[in-house]
Protein backbone atom coordinates (compact mmCIF):
# COMPACT_ATOMS: atom_id res chain seq x y z
CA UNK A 1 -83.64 -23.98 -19.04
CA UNK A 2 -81.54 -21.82 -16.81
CA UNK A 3 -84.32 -18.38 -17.75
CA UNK A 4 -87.32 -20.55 -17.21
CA UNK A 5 -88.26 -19.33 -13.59
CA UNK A 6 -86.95 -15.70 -14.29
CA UNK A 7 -88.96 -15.76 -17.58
CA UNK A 8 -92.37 -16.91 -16.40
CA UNK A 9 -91.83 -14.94 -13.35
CA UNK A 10 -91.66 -11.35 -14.94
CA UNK A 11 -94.51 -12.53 -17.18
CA UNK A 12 -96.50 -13.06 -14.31
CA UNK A 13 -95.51 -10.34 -12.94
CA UNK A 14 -96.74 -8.28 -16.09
CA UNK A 15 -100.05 -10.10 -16.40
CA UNK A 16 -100.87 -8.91 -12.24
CA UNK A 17 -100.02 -5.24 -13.16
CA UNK A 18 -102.81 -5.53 -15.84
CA UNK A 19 -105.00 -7.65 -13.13
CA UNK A 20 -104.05 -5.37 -10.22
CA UNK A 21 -105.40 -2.02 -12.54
CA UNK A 22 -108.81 -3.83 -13.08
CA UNK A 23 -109.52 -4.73 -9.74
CA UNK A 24 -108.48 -1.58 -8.95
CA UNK A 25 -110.75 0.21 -10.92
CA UNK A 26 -113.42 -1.31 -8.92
CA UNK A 27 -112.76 -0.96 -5.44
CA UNK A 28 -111.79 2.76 -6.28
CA UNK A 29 -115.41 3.94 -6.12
CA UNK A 30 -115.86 1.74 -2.75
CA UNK A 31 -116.15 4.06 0.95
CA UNK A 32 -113.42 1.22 2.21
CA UNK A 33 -111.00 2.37 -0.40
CA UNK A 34 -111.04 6.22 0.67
CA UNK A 35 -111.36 5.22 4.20
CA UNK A 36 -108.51 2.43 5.01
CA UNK A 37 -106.58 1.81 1.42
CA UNK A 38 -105.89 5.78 1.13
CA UNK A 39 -103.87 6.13 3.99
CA UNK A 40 -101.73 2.64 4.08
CA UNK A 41 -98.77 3.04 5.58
CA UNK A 42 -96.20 -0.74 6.27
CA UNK A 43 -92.88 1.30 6.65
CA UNK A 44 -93.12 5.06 8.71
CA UNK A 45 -89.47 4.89 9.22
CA UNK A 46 -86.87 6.56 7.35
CA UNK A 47 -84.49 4.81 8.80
CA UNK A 48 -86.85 1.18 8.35
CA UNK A 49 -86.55 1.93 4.61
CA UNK A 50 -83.13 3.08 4.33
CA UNK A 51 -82.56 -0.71 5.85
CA UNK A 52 -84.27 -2.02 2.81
CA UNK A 53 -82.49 -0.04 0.52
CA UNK A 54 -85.95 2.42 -1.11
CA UNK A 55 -83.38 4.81 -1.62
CA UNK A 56 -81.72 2.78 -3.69
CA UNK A 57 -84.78 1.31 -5.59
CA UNK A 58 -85.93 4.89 -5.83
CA UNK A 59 -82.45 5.73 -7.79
CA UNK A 60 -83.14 2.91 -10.16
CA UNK A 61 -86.51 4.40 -11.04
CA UNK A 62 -85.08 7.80 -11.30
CA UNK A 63 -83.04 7.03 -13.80
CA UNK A 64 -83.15 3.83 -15.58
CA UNK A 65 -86.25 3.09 -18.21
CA UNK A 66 -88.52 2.54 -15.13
CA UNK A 67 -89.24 6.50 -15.41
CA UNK A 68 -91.37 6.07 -18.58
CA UNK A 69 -93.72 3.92 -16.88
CA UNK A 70 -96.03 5.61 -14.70
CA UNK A 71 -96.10 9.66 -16.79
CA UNK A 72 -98.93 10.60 -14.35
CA UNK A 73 -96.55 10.71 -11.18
CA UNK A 74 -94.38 13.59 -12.33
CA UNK A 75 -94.92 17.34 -11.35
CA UNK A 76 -94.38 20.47 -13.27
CA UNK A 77 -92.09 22.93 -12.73
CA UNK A 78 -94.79 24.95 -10.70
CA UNK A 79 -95.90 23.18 -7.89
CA UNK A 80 -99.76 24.30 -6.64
CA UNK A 81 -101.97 22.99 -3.71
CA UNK A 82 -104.09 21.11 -6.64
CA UNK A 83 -101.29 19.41 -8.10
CA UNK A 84 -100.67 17.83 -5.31
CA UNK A 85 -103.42 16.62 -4.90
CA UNK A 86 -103.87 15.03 -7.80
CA UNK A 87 -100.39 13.49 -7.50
CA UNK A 88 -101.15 11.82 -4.25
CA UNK A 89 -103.83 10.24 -5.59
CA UNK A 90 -102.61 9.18 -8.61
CA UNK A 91 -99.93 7.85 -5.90
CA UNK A 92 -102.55 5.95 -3.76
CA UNK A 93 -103.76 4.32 -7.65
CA UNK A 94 -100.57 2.47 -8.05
CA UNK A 95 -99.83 1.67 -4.77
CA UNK A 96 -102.93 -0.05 -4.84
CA UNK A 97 -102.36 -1.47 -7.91
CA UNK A 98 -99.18 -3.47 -6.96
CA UNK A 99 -100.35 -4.26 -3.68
CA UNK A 100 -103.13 -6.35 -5.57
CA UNK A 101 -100.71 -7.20 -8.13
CA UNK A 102 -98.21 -8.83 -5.48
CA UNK A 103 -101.30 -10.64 -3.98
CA UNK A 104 -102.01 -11.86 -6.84
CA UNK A 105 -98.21 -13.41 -7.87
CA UNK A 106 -97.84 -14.53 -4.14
CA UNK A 107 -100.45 -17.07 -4.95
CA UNK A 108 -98.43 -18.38 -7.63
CA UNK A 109 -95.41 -18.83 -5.40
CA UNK A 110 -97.50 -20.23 -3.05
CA UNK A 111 -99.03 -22.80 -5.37
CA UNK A 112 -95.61 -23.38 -6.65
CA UNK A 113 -94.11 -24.08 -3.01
CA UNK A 114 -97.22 -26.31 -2.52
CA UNK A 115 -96.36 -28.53 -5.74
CA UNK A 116 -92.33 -28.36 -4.33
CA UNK A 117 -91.00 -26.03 -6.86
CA UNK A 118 -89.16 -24.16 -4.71
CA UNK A 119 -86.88 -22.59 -7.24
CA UNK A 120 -89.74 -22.11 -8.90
CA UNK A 121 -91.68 -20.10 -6.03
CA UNK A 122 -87.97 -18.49 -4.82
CA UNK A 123 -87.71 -16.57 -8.39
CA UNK A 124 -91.05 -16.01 -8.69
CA UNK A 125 -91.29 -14.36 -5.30
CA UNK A 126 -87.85 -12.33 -5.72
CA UNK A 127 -89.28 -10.63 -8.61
CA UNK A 128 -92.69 -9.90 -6.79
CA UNK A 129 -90.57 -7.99 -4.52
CA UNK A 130 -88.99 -6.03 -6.20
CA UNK A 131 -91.51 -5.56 -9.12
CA UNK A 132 -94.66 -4.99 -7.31
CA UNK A 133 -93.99 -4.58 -3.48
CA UNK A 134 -90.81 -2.00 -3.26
CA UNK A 135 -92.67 0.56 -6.38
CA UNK A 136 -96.24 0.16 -3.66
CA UNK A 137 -93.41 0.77 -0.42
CA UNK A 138 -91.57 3.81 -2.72
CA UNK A 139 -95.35 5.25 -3.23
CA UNK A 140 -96.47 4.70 0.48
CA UNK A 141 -92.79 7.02 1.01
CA UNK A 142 -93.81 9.44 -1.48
CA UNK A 143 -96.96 10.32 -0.22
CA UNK A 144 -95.68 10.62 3.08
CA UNK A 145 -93.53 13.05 1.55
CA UNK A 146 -96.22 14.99 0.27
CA UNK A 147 -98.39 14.98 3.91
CA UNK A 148 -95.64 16.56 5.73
CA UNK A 149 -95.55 19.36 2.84
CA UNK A 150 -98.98 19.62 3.21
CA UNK A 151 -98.43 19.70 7.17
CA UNK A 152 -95.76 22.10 6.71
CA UNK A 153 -98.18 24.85 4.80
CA UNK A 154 -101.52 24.24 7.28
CA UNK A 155 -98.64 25.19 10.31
CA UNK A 156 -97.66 28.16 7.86
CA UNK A 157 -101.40 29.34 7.24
């Protein structure tokens, strides 16, 4: 009884990652999506995110089994303009996909709230955070990352 909400939470979870991709896939080729969705930015402070503790979520993606999930966002040893690139949008793809993925589980928690399971809605919610809304925050902070390197070599050129 006690790993019913944790259980059917992280399933959910799972199912809106898959959900998340597919709507994804279709708003990709939209103008709005290269216009307003690639350059979303809820936290610009370090300091905002240090508060929240990214730099501690980050460490548990750096090194626990998280790391194998996502083999696209990784660089090479040599780092070119093009690379970059790529990586930044491969960023922007799953931000976007947990953004809709955490949409989509917040209506489950809210449904649940409705119906008074508050438990129910609590656990689901707690893993929504940190499964789908801190890994879209820790991409919004990577690409940021990346724009002041980018910033850096335009000021260089």
């Amino acid at each position: 009884m006690i790993l019913k909400y944790p259980s059917f939470s992280i399933s959910i979870v799972f199912i809106s990652w898959i959900v998340g991709m597919l709507i994804n896939a279709f708003i990709k080729k939209t103008d709005f999506y290269n216009k307003h969705l690639n350059h979303l930015n809820f936290i610009k402070s370090e300091k905002a995110n240090k508060i929240i503790g990214m730099h501690f979520f980050k460490w548990i993606v750096k090194n626990t089994f998280f790391k194998f999930f996502n083999q696209k966002l990784k660089l090479k040893c040599k780092i070119e303009k093009a690379d970059l690139i790529k990586l930044r949008a491969e960023m922007t793809t799953s931000e976007i996909d947990h953004l809709i993925a955490f949409i989509f589980v917040t209506c489950f928690a809210i449904v649940a709230f409705y119906n008074l399971k508050f438990k129910s809605a609590g656990t689901i919610m707690f893993v929504n955070v940190l499964m789908n809304l801190y890994p879209s925050l820790l991409q919004q902070e990577n690409k940021r990352r990346i724009d002041r390197f980018f910033n850096k070599f335009q000021g260089l050129s």
